[in-house]
PDB file of N, CA and C in Angstrom:
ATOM      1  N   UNK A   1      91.129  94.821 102.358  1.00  0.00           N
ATOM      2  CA  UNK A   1      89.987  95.719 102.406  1.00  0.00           C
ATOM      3  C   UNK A   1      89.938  96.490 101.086  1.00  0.00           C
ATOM      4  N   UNK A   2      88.719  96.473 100.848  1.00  0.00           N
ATOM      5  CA  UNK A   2      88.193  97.614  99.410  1.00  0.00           C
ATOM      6  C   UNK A   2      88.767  98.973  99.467  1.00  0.00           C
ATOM      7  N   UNK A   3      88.918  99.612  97.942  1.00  0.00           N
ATOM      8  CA  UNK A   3      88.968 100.877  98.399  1.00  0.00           C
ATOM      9  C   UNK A   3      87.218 101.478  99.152  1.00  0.00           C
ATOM     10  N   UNK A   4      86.404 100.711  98.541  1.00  0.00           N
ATOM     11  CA  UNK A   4      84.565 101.249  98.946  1.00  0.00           C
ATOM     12  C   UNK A   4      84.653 100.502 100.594  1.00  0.00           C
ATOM     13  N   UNK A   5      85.352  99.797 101.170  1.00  0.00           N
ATOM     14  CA  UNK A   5      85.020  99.788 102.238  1.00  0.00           C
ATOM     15  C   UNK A   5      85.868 100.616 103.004  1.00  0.00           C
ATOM     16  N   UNK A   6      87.298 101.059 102.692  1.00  0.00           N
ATOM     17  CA  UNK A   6      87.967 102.410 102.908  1.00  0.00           C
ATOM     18  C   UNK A   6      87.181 103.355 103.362  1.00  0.00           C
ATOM     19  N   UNK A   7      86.834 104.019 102.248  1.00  0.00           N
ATOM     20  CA  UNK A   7      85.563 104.943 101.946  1.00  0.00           C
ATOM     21  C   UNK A   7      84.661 104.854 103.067  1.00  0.00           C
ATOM     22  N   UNK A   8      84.058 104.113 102.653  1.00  0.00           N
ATOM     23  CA  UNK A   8      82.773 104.148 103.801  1.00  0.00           C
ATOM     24  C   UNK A   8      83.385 104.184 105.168  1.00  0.00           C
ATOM     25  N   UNK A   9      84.304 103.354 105.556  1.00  0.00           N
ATOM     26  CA  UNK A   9      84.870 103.495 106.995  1.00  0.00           C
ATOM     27  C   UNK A   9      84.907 105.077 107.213  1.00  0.00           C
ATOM     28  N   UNK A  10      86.111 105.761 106.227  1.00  0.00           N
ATOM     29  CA  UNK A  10      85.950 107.503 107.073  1.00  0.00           C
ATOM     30  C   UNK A  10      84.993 108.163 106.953  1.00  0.00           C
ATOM     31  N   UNK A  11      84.045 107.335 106.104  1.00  0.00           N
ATOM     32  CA  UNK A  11      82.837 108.415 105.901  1.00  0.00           C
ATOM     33  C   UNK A  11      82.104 108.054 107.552  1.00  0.00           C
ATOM     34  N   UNK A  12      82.018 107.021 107.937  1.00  0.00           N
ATOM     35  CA  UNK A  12      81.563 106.647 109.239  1.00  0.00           C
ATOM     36  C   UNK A  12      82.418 107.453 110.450  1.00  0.00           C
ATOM     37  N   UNK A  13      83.487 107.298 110.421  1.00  0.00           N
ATOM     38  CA  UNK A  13      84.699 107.930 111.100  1.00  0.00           C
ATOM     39  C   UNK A  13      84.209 109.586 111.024  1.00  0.00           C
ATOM     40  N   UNK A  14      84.091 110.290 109.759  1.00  0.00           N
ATOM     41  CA  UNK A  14      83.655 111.859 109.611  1.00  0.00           C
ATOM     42  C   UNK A  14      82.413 112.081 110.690  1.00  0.00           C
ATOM     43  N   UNK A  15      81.334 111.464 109.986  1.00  0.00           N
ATOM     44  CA  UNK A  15      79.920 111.338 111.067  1.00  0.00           C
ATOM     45  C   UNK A  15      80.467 110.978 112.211  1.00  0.00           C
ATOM     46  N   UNK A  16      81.036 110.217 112.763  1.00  0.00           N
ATOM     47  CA  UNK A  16      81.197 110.186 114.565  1.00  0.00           C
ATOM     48  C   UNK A  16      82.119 111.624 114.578  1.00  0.00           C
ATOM     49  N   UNK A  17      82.838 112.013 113.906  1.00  0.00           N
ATOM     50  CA  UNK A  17      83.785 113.445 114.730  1.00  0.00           C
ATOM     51  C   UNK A  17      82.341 114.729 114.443  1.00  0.00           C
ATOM     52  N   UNK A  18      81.712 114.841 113.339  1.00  0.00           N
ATOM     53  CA  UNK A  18      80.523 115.963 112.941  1.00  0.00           C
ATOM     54  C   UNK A  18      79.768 116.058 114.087  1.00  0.00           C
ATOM     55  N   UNK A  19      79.342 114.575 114.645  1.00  0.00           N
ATOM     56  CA  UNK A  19      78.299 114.907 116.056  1.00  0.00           C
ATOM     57  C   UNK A  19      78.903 115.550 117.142  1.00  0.00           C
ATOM     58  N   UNK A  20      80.389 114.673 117.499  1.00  0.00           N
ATOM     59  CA  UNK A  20      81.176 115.065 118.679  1.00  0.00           C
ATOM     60  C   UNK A  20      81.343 116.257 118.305  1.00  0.00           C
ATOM     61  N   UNK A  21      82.176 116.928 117.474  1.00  0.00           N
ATOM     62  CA  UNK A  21      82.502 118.582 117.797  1.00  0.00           C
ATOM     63  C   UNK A  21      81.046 119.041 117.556  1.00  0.00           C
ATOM     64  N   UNK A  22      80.202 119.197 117.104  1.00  0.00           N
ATOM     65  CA  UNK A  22      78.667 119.086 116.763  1.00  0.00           C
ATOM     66  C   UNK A  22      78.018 119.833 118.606  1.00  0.00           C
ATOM     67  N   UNK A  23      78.804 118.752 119.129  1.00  0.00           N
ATOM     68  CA  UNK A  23      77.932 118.471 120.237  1.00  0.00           C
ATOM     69  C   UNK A  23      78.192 119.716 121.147  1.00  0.00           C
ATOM     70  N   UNK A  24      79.524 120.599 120.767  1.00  0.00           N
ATOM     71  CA  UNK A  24      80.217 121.760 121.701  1.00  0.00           C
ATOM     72  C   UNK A  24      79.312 122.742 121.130  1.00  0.00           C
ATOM     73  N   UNK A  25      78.550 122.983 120.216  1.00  0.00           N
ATOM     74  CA  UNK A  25      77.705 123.971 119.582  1.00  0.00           C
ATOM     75  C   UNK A  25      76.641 124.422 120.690  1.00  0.00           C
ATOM     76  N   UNK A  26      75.954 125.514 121.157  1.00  0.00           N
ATOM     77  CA  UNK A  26      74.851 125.498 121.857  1.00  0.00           C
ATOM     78  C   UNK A  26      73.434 124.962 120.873  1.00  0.00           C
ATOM     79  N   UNK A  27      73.091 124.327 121.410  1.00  0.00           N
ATOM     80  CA  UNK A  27      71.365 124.659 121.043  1.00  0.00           C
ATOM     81  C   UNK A  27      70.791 125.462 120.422  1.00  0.00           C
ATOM     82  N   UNK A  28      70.716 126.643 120.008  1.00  0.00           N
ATOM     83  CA  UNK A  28      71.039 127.494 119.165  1.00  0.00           C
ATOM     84  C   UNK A  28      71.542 127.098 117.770  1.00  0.00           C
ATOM     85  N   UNK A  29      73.125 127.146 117.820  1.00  0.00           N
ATOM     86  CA  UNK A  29      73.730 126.974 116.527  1.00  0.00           C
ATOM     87  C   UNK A  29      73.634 125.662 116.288  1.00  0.00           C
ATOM     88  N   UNK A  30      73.528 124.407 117.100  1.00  0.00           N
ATOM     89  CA  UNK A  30      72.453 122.962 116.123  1.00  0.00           C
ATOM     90  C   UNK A  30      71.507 123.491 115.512  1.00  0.00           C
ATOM     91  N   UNK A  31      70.794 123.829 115.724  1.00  0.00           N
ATOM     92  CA  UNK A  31      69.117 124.124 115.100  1.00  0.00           C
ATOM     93  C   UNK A  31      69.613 124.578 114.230  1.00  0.00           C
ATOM     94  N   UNK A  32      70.129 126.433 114.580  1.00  0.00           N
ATOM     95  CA  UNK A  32      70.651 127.173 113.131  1.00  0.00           C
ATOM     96  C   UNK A  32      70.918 126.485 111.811  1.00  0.00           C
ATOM     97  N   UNK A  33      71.990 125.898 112.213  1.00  0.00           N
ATOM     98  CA  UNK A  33      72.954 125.167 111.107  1.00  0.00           C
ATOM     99  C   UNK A  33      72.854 124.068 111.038  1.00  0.00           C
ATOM    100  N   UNK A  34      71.271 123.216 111.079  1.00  0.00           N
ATOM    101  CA  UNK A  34      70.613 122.018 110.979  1.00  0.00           C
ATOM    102  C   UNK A  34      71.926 120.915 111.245  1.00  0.00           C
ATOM    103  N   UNK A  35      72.311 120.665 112.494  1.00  0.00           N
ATOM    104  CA  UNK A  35      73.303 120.051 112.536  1.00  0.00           C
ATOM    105  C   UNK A  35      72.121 118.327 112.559  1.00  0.00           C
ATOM    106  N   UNK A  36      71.414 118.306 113.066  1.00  0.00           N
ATOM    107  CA  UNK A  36      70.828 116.795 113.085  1.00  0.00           C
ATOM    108  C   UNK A  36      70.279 116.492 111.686  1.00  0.00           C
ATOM    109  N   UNK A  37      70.057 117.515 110.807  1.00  0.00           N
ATOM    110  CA  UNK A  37      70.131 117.028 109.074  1.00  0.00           C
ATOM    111  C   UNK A  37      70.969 117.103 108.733  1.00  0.00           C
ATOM    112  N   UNK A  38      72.038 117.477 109.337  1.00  0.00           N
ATOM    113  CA  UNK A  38      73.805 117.095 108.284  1.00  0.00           C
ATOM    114  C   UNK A  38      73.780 115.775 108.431  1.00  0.00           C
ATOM    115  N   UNK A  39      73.385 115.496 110.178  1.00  0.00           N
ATOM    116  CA  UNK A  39      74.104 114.355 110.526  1.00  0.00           C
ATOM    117  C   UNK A  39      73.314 113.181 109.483  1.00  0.00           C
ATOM    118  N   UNK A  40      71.769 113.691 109.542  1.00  0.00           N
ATOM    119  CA  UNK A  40      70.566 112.373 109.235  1.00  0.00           C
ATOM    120  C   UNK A  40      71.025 112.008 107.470  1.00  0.00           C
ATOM    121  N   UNK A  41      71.984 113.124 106.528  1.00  0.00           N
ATOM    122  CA  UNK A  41      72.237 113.062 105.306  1.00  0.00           C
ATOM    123  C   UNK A  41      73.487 112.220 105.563  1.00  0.00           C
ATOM    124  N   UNK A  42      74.590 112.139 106.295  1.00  0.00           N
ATOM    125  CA  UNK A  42      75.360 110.792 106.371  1.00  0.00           C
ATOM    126  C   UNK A  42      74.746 110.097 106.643  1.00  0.00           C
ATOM    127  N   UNK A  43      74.243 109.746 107.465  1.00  0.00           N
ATOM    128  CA  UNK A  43      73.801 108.803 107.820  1.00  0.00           C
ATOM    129  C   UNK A  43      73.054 107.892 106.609  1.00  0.00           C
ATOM    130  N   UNK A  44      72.063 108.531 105.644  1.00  0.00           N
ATOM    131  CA  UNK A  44      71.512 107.872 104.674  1.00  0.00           C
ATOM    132  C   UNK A  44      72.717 107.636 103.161  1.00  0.00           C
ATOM    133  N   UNK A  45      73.461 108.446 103.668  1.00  0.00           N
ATOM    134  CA  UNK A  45      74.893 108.217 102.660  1.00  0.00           C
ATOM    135  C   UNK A  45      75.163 106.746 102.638  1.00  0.00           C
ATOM    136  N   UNK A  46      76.001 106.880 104.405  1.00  0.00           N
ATOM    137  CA  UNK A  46      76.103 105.455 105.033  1.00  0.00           C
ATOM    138  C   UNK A  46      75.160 104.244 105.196  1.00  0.00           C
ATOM    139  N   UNK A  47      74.176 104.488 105.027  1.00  0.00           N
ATOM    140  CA  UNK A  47      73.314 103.393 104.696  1.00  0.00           C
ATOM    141  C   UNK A  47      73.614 103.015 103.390  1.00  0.00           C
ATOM    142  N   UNK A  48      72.943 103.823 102.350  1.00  0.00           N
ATOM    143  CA  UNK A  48      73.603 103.623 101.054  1.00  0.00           C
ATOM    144  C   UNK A  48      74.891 102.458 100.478  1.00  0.00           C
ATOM    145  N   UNK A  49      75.426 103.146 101.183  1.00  0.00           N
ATOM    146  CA  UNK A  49      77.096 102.568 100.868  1.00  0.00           C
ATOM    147  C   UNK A  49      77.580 101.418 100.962  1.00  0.00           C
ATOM    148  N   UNK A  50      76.470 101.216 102.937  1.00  0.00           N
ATOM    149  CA  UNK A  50      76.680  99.747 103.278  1.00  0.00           C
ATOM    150  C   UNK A  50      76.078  98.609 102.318  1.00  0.00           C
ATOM    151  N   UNK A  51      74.681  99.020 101.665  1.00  0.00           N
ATOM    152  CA  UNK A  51      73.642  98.422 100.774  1.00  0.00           C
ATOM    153  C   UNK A  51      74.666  97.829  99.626  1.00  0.00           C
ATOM    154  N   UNK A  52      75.813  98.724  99.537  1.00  0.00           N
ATOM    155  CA  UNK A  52      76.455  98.314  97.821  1.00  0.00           C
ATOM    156  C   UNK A  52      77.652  98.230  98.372  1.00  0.00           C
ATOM    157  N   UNK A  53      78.564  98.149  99.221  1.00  0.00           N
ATOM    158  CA  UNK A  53      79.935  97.553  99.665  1.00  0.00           C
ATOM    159  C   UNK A  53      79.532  96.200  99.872  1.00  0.00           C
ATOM    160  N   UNK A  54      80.682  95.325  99.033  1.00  0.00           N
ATOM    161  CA  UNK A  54      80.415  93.571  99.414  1.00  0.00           C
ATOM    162  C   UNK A  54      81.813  93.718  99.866  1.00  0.00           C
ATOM    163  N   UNK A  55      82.055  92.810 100.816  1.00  0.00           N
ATOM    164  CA  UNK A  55      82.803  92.407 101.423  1.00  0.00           C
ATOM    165  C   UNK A  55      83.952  91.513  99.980  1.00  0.00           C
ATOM    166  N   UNK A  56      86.119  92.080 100.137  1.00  0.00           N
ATOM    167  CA  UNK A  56      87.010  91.750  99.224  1.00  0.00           C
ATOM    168  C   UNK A  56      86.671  90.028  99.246  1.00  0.00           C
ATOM    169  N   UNK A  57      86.708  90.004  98.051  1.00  0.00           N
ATOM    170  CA  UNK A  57      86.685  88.508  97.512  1.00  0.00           C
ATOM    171  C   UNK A  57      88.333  87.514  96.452  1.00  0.00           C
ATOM    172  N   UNK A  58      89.084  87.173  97.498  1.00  0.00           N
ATOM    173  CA  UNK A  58      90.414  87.198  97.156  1.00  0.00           C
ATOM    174  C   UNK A  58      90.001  86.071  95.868  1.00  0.00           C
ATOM    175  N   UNK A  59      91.109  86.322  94.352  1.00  0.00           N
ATOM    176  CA  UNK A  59      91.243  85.567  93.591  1.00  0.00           C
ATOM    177  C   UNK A  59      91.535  84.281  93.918  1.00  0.00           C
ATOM    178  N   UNK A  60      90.967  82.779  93.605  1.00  0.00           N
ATOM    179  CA  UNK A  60      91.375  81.711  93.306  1.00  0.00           C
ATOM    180  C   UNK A  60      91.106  81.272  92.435  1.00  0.00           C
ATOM    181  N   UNK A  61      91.971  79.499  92.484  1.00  0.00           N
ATOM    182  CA  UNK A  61      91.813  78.705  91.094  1.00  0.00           C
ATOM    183  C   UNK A  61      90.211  78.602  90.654  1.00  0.00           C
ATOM    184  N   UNK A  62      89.259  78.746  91.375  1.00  0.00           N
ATOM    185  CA  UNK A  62      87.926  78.477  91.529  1.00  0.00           C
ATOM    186  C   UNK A  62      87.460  79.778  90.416  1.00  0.00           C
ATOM    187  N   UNK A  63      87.966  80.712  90.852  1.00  0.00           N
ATOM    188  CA  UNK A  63      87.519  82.191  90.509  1.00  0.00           C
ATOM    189  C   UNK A  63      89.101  82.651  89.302  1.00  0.00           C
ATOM    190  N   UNK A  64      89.194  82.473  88.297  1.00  0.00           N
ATOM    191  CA  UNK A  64      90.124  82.442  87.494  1.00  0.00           C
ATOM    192  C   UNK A  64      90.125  84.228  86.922  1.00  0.00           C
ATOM    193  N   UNK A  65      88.838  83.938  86.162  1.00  0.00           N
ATOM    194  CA  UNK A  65      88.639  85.534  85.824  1.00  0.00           C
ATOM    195  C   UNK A  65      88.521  86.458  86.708  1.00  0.00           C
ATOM    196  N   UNK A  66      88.095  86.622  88.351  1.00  0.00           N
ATOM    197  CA  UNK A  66      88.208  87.599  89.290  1.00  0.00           C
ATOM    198  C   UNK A  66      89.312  88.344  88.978  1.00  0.00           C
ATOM    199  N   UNK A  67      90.888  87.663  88.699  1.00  0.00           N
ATOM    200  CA  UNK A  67      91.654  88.551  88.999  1.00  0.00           C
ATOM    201  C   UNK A  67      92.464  89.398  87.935  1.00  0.00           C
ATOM    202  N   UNK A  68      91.619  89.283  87.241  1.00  0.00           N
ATOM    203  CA  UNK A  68      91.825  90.156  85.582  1.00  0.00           C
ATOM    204  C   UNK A  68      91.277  91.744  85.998  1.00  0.00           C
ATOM    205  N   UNK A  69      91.973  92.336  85.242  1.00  0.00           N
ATOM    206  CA  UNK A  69      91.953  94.065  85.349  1.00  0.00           C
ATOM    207  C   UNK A  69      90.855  94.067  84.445  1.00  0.00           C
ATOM    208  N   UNK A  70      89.913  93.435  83.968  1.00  0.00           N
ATOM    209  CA  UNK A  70      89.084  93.529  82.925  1.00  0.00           C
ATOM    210  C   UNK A  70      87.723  93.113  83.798  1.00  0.00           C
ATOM    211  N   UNK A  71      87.897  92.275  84.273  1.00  0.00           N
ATOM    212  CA  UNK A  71      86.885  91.887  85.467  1.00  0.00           C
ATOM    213  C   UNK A  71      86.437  92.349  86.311  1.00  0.00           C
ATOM    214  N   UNK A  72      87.634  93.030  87.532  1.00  0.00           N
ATOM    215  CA  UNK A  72      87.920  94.139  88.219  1.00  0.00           C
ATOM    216  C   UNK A  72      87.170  95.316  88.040  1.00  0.00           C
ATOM    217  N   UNK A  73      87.303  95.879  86.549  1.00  0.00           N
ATOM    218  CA  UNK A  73      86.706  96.926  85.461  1.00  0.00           C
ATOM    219  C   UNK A  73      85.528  97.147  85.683  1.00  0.00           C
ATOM    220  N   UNK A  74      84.991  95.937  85.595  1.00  0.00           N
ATOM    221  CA  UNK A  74      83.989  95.700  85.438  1.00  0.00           C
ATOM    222  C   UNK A  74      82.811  95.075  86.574  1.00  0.00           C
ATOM    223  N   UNK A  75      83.927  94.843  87.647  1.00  0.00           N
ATOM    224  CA  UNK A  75      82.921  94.756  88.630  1.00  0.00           C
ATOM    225  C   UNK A  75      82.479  95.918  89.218  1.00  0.00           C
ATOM    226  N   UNK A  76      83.306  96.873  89.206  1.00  0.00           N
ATOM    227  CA  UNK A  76      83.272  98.163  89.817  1.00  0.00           C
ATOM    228  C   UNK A  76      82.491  99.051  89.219  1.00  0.00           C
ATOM    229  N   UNK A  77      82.084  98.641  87.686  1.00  0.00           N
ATOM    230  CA  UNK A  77      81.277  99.404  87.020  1.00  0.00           C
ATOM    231  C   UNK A  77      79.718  98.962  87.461  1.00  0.00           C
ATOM    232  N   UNK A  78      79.863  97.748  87.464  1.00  0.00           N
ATOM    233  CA  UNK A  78      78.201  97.067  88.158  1.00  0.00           C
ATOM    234  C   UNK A  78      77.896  97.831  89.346  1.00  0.00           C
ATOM    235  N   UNK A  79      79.020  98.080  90.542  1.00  0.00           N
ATOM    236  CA  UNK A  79      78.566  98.334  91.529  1.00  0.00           C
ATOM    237  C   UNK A  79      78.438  99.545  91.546  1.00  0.00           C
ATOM    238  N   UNK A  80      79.048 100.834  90.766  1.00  0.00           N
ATOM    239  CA  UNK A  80      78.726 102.170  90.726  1.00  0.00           C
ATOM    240  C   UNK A  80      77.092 102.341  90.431  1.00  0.00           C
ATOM    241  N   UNK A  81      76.909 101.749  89.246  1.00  0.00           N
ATOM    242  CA  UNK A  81      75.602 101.532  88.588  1.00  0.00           C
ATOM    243  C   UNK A  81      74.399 101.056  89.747  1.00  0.00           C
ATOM    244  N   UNK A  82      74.839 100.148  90.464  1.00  0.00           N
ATOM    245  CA  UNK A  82      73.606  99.613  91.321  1.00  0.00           C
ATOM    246  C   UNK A  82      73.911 100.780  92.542  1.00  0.00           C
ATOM    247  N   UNK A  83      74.857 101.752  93.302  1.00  0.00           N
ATOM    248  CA  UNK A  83      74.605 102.925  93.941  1.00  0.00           C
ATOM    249  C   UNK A  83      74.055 104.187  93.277  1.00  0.00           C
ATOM    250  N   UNK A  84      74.004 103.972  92.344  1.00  0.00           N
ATOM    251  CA  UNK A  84      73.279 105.410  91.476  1.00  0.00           C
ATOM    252  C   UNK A  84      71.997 104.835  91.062  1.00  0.00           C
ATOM    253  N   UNK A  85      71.623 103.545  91.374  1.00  0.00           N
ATOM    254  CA  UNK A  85      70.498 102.603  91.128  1.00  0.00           C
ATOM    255  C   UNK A  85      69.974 102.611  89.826  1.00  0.00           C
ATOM    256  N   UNK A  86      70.890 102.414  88.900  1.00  0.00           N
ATOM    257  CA  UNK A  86      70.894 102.506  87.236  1.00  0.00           C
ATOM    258  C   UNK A  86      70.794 101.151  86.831  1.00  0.00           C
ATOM    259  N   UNK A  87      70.086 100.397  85.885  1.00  0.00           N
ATOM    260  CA  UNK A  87      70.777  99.076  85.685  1.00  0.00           C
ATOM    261  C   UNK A  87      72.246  98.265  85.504  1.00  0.00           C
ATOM    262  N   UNK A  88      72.287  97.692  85.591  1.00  0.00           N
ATOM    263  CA  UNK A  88      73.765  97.450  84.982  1.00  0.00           C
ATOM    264  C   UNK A  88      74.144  97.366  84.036  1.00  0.00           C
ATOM    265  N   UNK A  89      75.634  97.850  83.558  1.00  0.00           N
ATOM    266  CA  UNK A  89      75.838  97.827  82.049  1.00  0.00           C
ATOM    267  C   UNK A  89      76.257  96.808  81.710  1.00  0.00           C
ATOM    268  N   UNK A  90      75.810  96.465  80.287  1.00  0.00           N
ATOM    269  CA  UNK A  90      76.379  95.610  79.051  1.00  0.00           C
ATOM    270  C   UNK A  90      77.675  95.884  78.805  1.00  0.00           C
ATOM    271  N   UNK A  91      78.145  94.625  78.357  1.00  0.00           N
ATOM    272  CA  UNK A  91      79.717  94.969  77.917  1.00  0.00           C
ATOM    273  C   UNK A  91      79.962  94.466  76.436  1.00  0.00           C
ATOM    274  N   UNK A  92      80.267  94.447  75.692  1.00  0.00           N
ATOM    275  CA  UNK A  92      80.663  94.390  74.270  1.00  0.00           C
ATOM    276  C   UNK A  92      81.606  93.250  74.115  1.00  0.00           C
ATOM    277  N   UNK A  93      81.669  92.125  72.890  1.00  0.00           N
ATOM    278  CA  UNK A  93      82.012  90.996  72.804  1.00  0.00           C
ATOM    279  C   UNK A  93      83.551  91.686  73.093  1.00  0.00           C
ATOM    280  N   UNK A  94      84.584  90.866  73.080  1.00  0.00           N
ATOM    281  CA  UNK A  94      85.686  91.422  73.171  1.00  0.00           C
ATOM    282  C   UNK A  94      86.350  90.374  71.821  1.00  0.00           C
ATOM    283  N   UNK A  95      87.249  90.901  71.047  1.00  0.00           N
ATOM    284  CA  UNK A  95      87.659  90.240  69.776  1.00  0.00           C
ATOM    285  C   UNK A  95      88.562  89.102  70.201  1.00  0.00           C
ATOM    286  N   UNK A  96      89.153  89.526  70.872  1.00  0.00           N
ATOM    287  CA  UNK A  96      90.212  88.489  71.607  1.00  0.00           C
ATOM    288  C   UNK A  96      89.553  87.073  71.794  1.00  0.00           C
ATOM    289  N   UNK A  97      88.392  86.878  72.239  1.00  0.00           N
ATOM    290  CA  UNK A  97      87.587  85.731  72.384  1.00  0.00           C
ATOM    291  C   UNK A  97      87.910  84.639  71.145  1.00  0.00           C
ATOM    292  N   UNK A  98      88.345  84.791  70.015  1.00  0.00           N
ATOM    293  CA  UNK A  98      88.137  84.178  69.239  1.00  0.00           C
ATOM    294  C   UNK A  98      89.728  83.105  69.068  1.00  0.00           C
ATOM    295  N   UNK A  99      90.361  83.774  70.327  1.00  0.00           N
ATOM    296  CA  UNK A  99      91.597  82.837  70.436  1.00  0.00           C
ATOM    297  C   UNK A  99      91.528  82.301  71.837  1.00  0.00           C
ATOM    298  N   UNK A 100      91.321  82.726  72.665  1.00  0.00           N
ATOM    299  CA  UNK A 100      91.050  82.659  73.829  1.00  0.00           C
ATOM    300  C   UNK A 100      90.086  83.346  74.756  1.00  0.00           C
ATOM    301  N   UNK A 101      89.219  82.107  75.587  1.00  0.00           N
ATOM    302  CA  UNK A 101      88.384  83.377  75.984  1.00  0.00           C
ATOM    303  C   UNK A 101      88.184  83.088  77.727  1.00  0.00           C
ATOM    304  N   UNK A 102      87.848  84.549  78.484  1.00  0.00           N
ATOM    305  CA  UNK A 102      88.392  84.641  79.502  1.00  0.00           C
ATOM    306  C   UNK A 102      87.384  83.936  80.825  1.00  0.00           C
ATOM    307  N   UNK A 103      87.371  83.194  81.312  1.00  0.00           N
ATOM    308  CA  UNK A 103      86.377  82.133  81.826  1.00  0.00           C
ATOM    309  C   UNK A 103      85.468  83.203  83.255  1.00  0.00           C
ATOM    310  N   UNK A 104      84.496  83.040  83.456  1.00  0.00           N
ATOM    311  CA  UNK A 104      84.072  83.830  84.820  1.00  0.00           C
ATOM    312  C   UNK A 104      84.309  83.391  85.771  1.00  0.00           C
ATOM    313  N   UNK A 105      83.521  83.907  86.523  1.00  0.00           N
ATOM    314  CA  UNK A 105      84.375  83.311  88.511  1.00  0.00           C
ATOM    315  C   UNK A 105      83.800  81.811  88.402  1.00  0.00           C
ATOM    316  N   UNK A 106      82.978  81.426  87.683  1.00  0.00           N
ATOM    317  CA  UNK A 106      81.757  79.880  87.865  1.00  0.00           C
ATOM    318  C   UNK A 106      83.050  78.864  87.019  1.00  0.00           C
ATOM    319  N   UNK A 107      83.525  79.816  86.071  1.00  0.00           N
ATOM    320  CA  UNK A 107      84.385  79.004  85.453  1.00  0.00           C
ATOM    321  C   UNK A 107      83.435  77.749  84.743  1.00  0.00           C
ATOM    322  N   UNK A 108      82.025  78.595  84.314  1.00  0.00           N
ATOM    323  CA  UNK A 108      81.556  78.324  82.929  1.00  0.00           C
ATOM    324  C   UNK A 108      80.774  78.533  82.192  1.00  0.00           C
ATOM    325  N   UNK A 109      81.639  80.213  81.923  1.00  0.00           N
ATOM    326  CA  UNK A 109      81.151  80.756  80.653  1.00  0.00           C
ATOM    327  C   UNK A 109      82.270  81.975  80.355  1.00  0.00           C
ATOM    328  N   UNK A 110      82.704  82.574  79.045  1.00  0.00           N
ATOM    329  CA  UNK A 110      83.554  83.294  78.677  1.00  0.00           C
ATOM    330  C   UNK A 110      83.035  84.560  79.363  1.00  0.00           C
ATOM    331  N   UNK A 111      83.833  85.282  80.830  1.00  0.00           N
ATOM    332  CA  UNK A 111      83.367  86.529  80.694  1.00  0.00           C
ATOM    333  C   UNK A 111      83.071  87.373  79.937  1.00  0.00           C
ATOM    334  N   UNK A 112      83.975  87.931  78.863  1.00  0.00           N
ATOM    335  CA  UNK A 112      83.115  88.814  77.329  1.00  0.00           C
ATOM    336  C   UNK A 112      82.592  88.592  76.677  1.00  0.00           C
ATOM    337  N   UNK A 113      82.398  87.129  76.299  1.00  0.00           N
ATOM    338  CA  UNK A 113      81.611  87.067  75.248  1.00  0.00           C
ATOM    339  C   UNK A 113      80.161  86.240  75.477  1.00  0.00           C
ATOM    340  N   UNK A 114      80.239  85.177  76.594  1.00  0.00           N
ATOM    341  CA  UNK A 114      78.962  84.483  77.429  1.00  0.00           C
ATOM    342  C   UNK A 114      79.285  82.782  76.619  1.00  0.00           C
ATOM    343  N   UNK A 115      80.110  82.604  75.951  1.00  0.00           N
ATOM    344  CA  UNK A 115      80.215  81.628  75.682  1.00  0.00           C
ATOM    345  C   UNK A 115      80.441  80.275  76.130  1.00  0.00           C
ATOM    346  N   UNK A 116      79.973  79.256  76.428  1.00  0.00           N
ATOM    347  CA  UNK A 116      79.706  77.921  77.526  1.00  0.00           C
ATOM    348  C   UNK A 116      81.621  77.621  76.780  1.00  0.00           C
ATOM    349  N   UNK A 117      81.625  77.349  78.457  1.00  0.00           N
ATOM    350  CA  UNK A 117      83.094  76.731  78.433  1.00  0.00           C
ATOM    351  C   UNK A 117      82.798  75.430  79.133  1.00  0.00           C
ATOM    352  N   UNK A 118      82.195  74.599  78.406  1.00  0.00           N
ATOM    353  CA  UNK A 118      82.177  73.170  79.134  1.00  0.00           C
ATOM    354  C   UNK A 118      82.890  72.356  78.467  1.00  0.00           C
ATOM    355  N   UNK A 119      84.581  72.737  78.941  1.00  0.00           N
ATOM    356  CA  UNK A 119      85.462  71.842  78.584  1.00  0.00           C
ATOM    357  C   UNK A 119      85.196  70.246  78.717  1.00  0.00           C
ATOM    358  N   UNK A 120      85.822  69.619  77.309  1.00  0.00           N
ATOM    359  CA  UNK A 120      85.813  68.127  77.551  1.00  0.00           C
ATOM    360  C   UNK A 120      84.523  67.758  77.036  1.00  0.00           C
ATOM    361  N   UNK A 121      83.614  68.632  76.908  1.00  0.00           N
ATOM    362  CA  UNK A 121      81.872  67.888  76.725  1.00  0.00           C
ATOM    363  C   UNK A 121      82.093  67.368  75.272  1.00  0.00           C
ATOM    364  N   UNK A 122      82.830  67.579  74.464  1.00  0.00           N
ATOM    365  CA  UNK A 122      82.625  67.145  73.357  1.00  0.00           C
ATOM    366  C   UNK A 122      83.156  65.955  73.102  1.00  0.00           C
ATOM    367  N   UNK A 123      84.504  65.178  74.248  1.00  0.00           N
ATOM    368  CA  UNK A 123      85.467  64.413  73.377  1.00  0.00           C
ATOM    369  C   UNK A 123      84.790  63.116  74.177  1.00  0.00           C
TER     370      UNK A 123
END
């Protein structure tokens, strides 16, 4: 499990205990202390969250670059970006490419730099 599906779980977990003790309040102090807009603002949290939590995607031979701390980096940066509904960011060639370069999950193209890795096409 994600740390974002972590997350979202107690945030779901918080909202079910907010209503229940919520619920010992009279009628009165709901209204007062807008307890059904606390609740209706998780709730659109939790919508949110669910919209941009994908379900853990374990590394394989298939998926080579997934399990790079650079990848990782960088997936997490896409997905912050698409919950703050920003585009996604660009990433910068990486120099290293020019000795080796780090393949994507398709396993064909250099994650940093976009370069076609279609091994063998030439020989």
């Amino acid at each position: 499990m994600t740390n974002e599906q972590l997350l979202l779980n107690a945030l779901k977990e918080a909202r079910e205990l907010v209503e229940h003790w919520g619920g010992y309040a009279s009628a009165y102090f709901q209204e007062k202390w807008d307890l059904a807009g606390d609740l209706k603002k998780l709730d659109d949290v939790i919508s949110a969250g669910e919209k941009c939590v994908q379900p853990a995607v374990e590394p394989t031979e298939a998926q080579p670059g997934l399990a790079t701390h650079e990848a990782l980096s960088r997936s997490v940066q896409r997905r912050v970006a698409a919950m703050k509904g920003e585009p996604a960011p660009t990433f910068a060639k990486k120099p290293e490419c020019a000795l080796m370069h780090q393949p994507n999950a398709a396993g064909t193209e250099c994650e940093w730099c976009g370069a076609s890795l279609n091994r063998g096409a030439d020989t």
